[in-house]
C-alpha atoms as a PDB file:
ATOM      1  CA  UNK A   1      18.698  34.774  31.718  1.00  0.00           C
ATOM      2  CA  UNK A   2      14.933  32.879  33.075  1.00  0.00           C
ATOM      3  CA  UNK A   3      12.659  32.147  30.452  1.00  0.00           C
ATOM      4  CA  UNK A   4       9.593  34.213  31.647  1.00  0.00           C
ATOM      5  CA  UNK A   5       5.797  32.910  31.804  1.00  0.00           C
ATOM      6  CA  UNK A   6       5.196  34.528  28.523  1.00  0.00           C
ATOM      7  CA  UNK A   7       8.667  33.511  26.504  1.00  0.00           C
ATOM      8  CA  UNK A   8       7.436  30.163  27.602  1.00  0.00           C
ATOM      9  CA  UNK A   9       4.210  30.487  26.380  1.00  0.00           C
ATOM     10  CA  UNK A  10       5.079  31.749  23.564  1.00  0.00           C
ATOM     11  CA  UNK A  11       7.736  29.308  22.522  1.00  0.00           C
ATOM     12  CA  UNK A  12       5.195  26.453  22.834  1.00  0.00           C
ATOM     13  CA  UNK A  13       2.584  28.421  20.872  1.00  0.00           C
ATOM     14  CA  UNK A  14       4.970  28.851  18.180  1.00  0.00           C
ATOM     15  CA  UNK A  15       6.104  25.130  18.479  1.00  0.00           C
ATOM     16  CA  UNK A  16       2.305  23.663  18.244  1.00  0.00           C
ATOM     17  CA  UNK A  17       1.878  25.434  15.226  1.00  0.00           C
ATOM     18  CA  UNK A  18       5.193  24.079  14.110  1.00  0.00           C
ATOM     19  CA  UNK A  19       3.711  20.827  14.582  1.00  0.00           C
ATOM     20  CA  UNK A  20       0.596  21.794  13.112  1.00  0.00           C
ATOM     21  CA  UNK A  21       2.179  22.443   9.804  1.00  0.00           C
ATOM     22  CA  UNK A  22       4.635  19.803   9.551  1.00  0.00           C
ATOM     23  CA  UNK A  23       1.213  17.881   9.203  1.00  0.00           C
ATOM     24  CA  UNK A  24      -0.066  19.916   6.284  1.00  0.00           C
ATOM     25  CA  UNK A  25       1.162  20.080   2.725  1.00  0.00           C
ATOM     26  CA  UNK A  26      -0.862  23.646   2.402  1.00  0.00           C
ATOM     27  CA  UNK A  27      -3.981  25.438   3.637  1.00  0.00           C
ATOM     28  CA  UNK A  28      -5.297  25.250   0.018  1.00  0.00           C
ATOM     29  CA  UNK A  29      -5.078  21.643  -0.399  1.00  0.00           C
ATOM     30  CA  UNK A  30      -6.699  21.124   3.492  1.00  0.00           C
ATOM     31  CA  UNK A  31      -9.460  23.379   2.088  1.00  0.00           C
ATOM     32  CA  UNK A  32     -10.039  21.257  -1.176  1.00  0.00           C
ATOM     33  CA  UNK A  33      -9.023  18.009  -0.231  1.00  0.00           C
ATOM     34  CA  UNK A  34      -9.021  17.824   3.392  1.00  0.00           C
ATOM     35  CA  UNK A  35      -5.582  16.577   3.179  1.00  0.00           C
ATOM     36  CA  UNK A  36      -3.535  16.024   6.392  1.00  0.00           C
ATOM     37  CA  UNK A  37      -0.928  14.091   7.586  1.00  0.00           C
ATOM     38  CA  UNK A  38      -1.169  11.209  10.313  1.00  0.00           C
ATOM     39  CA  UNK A  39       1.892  11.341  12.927  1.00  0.00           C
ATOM     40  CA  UNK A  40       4.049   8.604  12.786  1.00  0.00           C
ATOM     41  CA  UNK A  41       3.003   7.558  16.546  1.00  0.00           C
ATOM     42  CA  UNK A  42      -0.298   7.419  16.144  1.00  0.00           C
ATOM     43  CA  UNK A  43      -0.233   5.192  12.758  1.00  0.00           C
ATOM     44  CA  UNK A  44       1.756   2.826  14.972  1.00  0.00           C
ATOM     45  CA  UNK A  45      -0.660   2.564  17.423  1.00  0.00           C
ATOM     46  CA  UNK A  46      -3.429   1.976  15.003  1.00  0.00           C
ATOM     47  CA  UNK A  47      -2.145  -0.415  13.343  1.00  0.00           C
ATOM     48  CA  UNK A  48      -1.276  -1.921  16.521  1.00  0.00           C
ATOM     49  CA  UNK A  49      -4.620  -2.908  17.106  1.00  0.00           C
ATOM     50  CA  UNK A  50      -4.858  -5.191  14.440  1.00  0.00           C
ATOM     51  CA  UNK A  51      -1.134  -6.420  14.859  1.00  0.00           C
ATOM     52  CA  UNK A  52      -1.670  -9.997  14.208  1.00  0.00           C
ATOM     53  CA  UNK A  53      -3.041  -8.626  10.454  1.00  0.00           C
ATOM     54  CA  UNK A  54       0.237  -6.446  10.065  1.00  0.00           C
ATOM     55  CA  UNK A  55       2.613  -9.346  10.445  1.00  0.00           C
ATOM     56  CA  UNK A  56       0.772 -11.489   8.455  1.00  0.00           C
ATOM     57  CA  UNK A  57       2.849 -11.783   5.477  1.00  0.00           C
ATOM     58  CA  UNK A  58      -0.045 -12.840   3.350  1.00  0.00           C
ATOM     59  CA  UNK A  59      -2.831 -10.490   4.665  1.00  0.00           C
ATOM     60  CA  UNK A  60      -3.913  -7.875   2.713  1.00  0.00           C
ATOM     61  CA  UNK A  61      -4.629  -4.140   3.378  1.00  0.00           C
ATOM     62  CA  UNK A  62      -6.665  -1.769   1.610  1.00  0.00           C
ATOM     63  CA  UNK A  63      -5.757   2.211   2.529  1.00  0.00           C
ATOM     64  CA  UNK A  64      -8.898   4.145   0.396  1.00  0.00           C
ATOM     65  CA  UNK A  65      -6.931   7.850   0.864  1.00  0.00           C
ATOM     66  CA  UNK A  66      -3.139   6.422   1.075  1.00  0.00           C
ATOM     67  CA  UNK A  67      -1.381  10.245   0.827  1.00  0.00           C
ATOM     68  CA  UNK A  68       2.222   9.516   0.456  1.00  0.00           C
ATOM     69  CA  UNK A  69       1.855   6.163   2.658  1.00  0.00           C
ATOM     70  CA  UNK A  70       1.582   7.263   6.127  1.00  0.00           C
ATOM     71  CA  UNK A  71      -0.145   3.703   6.697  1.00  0.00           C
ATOM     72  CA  UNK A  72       0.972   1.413   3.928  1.00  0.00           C
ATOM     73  CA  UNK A  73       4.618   2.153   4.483  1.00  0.00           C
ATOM     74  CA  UNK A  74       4.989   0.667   7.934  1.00  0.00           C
ATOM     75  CA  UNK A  75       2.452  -2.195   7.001  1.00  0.00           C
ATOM     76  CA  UNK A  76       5.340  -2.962   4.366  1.00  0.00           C
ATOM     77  CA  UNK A  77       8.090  -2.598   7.266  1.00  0.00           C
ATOM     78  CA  UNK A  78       6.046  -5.413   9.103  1.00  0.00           C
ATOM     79  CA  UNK A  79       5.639  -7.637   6.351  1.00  0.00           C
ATOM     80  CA  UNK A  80       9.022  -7.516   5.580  1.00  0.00           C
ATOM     81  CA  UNK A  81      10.334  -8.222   9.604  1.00  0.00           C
ATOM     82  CA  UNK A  82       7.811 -11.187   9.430  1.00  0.00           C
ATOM     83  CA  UNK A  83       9.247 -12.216   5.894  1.00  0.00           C
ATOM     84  CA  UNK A  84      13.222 -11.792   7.449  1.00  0.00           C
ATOM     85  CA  UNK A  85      11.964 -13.891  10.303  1.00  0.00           C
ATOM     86  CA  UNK A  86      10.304 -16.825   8.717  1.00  0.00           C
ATOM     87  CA  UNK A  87      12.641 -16.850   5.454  1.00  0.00           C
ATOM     88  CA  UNK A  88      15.897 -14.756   6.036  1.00  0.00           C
ATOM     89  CA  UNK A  89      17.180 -17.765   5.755  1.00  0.00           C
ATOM     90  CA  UNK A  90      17.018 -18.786   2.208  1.00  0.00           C
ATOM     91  CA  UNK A  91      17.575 -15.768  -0.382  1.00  0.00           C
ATOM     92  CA  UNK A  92      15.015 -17.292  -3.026  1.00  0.00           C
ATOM     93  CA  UNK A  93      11.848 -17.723  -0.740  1.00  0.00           C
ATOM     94  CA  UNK A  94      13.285 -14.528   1.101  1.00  0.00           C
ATOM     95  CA  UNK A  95      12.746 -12.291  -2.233  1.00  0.00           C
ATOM     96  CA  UNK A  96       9.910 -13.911  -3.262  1.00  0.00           C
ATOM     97  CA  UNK A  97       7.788 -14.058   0.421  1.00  0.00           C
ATOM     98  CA  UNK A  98       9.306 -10.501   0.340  1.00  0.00           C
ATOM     99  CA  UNK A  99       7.401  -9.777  -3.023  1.00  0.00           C
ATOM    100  CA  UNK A 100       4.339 -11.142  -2.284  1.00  0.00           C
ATOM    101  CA  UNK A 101       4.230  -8.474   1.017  1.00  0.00           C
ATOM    102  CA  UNK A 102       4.445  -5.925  -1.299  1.00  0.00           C
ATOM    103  CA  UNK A 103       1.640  -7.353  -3.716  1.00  0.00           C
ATOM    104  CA  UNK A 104      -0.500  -7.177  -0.657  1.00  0.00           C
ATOM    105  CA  UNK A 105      -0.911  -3.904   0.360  1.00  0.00           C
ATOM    106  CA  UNK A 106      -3.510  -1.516  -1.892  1.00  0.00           C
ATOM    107  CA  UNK A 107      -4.263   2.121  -2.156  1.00  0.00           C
ATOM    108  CA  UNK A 108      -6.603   4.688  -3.796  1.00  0.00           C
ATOM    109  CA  UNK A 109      -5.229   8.274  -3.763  1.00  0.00           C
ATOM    110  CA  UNK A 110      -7.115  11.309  -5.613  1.00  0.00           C
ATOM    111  CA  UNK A 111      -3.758  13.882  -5.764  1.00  0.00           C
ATOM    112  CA  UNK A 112      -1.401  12.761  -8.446  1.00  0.00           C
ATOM    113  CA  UNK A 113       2.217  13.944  -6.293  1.00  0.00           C
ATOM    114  CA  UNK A 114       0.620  12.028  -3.859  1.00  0.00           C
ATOM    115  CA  UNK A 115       0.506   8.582  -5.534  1.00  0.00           C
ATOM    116  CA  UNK A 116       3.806   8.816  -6.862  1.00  0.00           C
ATOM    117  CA  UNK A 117       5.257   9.521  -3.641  1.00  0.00           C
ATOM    118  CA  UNK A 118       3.640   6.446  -2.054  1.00  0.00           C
ATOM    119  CA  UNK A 119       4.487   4.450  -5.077  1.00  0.00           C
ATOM    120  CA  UNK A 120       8.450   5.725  -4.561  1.00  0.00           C
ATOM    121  CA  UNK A 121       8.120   5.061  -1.112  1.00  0.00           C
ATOM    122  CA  UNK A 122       7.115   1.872  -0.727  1.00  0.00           C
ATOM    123  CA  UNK A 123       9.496   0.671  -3.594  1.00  0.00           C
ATOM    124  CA  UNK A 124      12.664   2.438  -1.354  1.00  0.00           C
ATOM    125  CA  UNK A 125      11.718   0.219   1.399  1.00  0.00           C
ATOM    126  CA  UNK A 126      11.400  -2.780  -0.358  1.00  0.00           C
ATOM    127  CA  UNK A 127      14.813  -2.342  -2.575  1.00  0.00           C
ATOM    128  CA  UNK A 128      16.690  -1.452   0.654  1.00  0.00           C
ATOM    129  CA  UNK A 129      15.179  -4.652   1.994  1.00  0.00           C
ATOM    130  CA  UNK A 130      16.692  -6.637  -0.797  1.00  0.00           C
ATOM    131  CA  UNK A 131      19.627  -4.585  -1.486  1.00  0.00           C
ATOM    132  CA  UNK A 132      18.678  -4.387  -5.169  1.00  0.00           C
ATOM    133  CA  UNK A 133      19.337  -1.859  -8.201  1.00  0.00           C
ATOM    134  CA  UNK A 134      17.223  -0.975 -10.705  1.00  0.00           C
ATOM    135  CA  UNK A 135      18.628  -3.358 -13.218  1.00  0.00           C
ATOM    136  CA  UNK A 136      17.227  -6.458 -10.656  1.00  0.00           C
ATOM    137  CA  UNK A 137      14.320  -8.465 -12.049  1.00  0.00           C
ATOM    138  CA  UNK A 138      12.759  -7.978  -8.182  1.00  0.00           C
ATOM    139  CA  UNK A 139      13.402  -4.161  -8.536  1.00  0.00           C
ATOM    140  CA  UNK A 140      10.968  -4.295 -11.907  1.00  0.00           C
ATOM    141  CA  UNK A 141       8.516  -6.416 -10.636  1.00  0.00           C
ATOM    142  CA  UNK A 142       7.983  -4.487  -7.302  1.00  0.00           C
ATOM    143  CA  UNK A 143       7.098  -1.502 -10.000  1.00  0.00           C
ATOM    144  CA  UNK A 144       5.168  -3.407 -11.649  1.00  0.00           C
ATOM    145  CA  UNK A 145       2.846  -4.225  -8.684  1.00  0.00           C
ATOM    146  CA  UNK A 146       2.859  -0.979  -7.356  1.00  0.00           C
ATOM    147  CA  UNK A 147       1.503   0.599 -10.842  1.00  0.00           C
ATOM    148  CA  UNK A 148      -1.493  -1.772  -9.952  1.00  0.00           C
ATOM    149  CA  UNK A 149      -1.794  -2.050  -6.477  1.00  0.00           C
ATOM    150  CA  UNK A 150      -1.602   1.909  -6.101  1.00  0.00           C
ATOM    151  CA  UNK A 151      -4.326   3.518  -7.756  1.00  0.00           C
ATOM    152  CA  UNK A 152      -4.607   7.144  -8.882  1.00  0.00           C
ATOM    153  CA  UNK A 153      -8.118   7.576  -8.664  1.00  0.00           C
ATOM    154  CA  UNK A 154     -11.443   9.086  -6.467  1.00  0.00           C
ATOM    155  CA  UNK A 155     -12.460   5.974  -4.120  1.00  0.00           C
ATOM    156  CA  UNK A 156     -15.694   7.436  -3.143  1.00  0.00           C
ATOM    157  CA  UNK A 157     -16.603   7.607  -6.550  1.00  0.00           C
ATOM    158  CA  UNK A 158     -14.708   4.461  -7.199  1.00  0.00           C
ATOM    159  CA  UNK A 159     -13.062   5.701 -10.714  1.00  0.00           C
ATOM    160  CA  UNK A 160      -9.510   6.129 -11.710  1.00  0.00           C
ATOM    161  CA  UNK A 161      -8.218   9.593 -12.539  1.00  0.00           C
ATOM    162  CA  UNK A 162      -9.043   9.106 -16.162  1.00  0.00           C
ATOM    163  CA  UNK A 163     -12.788   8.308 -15.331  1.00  0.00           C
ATOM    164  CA  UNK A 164     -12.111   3.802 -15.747  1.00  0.00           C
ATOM    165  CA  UNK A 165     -13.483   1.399 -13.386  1.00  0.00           C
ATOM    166  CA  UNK A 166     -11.204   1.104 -10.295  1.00  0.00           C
ATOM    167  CA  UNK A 167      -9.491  -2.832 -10.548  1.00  0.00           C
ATOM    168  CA  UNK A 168      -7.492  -4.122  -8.136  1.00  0.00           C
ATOM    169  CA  UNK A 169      -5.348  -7.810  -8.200  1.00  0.00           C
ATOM    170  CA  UNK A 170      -5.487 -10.656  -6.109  1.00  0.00           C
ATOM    171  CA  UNK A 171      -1.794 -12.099  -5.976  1.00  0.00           C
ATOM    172  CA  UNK A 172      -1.390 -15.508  -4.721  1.00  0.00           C
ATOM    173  CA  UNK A 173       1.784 -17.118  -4.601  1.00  0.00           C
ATOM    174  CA  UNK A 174       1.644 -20.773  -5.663  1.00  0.00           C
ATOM    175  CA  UNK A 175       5.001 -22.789  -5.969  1.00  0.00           C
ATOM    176  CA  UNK A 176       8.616 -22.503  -6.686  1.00  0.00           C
ATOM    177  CA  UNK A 177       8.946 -18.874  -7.453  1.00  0.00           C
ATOM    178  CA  UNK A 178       5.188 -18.124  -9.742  1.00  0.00           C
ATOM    179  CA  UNK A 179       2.622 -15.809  -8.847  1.00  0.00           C
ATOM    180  CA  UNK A 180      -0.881 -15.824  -9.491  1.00  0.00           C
ATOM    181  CA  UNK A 181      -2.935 -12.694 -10.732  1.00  0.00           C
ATOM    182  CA  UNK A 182      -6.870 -12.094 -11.059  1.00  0.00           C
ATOM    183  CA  UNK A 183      -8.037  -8.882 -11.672  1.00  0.00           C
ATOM    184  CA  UNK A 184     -11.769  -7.588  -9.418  1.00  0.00           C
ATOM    185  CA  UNK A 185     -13.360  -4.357  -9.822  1.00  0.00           C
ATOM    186  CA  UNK A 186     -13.339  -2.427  -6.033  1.00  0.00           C
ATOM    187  CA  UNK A 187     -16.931  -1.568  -6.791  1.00  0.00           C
ATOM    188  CA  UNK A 188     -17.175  -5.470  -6.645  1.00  0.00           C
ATOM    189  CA  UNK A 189     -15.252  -6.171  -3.292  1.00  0.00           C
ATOM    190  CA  UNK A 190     -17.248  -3.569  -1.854  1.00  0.00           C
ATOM    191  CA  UNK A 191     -20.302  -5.811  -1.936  1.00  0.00           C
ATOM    192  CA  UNK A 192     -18.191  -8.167   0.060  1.00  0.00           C
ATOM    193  CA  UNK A 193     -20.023  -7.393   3.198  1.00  0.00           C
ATOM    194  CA  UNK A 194     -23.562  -8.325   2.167  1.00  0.00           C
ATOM    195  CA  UNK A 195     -22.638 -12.150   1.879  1.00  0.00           C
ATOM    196  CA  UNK A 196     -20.377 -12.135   5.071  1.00  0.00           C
ATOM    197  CA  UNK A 197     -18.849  -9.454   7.982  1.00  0.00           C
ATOM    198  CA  UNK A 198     -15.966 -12.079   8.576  1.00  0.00           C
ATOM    199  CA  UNK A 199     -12.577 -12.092   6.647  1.00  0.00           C
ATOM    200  CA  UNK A 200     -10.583  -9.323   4.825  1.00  0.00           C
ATOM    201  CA  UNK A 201     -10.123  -7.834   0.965  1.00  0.00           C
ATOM    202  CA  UNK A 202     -10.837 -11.268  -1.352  1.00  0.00           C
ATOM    203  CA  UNK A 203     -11.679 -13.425   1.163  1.00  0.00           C
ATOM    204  CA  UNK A 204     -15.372 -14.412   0.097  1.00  0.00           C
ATOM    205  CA  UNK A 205     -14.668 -13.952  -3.393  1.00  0.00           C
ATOM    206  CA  UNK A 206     -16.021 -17.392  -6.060  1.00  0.00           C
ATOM    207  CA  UNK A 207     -18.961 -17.297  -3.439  1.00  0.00           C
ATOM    208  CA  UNK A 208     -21.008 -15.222  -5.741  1.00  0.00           C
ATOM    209  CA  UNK A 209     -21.531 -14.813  -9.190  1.00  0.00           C
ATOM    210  CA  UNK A 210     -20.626 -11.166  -8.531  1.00  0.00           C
ATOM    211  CA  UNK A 211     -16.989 -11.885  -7.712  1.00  0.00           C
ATOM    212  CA  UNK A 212     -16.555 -13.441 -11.028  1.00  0.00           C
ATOM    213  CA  UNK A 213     -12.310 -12.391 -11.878  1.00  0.00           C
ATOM    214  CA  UNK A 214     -12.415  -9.477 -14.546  1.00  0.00           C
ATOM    215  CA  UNK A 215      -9.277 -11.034 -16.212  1.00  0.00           C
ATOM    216  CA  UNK A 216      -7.246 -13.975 -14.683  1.00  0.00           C
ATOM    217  CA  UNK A 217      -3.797 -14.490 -15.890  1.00  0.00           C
ATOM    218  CA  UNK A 218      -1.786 -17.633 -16.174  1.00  0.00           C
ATOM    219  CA  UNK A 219       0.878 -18.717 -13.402  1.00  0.00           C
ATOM    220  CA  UNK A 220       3.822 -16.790 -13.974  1.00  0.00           C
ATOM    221  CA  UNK A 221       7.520 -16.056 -12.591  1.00  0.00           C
ATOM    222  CA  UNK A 222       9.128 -12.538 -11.619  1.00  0.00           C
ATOM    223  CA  UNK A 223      10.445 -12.325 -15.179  1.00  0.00           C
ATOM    224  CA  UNK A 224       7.112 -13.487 -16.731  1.00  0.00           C
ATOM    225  CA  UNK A 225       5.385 -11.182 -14.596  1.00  0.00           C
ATOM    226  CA  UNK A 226       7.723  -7.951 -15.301  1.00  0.00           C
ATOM    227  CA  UNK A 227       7.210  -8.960 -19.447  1.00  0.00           C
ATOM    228  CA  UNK A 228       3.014  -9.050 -18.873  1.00  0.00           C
ATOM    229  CA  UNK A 229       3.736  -5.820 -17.179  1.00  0.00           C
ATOM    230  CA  UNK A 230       5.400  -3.646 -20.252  1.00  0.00           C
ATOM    231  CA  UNK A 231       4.055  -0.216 -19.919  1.00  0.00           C
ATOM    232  CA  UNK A 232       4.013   0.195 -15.899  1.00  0.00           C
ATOM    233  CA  UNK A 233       6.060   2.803 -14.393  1.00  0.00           C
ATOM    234  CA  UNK A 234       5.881   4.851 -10.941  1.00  0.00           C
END
């Protein structure tokens, strides 16, 4: 039997607002938080605007209200084709190049089921990438960074959940497998901007006295790194 004029409307009524929830955890948390989801599509296309950035294995991206990782996740999926292009073909620099993605990519998120979805996330992705278990130094380490790289916290009032400074790492990665960390407070990197409107997260940083490290840790390896790392969990 025809669909009539009204079925019709009426089916695509009921589908927008199918649409409109799948985009919504609940009304309550729109109302305090102003929580909602950003399609799939349209993260794409942002990011597509700065797609030289998002296959840039090295270049690092900030996400202040990072949900459950609408954004950082497929920032993580291009890091990791750009790391399978330019290294798939040596397992060690593969792992490690694949690593240092992941220790680029930063996030603030105020709702605590939030964070440890993104956290999860992100660490699916990169164990798929790698085909590792949980008992694989890599698996560890990519924990590791994401306890630090993905903050629980309010970024407007730049404080962690527990009311401490927000800090975020710089990772470098040096030579032969080791990893550089310094530690910055965000309220510092946010000053970036008055001393220059060129470059990304770090990049005027020893410039100023103001960008002085917080904490600066020796070179280490994955396994040095992991053991520095004791109490960090998703």
């Amino acid at each position: 039997m025809p669909e009539t004029t009204q079925q019709k409307a009426r089916r695509e009524i009921d589908a927008e607002k199918g649409l409109l929830m799948s985009l919504v955890k609940s009304k309550q948390r729109v109302a305090d938080h102003g929580e909602v989801f950003t399609p799939a599509w349209m993260v794409e296309s942002m990011l597509d605007l700065v797609k030289g950035e998002t296959e840039r294995i090295d270049s690092r991206f900030l996400e202040p209200a990072c949900g459950s990782g609408n954004f950082v996740v497929p920032v993580l999926r291009r890091k990791l084709a750009a790391v399978e292009l330019k290294y798939g073909k040596s397992d060690f620099e593969r792992r490690h190049f694949a690593l240092f993605g992941l220790m680029c990519i930063y996030g603030i998120e105020l709702l605590p089921d939030n964070i440890a979805d993104c956290r999860a996330n992100l660490l699916e992705i990169f164990a798929e990438y790698l085909n590792l278990d949980e008992s694989d130094v890599f698996y560890r380490a990519a924990i590791c960074v994401l306890s630090v790289n993905l903050v629980h916290g309010d970024a407007m009032k730049m404080r962690t959940w527990d009311d401490l400074p927000i800090t975020f790492a710089e990772w470098a990665y040096l030579w032969k497998g080791r990893f550089q960390r310094r530690d910055f407070s965000l309220k510092s990197l946010t000053q970036s901007s008055a001393f220059s409107t060129e470059g990304e997260l770090f990049a005027q940083l020893g410039k100023h006295e103001i960008f002085t490290p917080t904490k600066t840790y020796p070179p280490m390896t994955v396994s040095e790194l992991v053991a520095a790392t004791p109490e960090a969990t998703l």
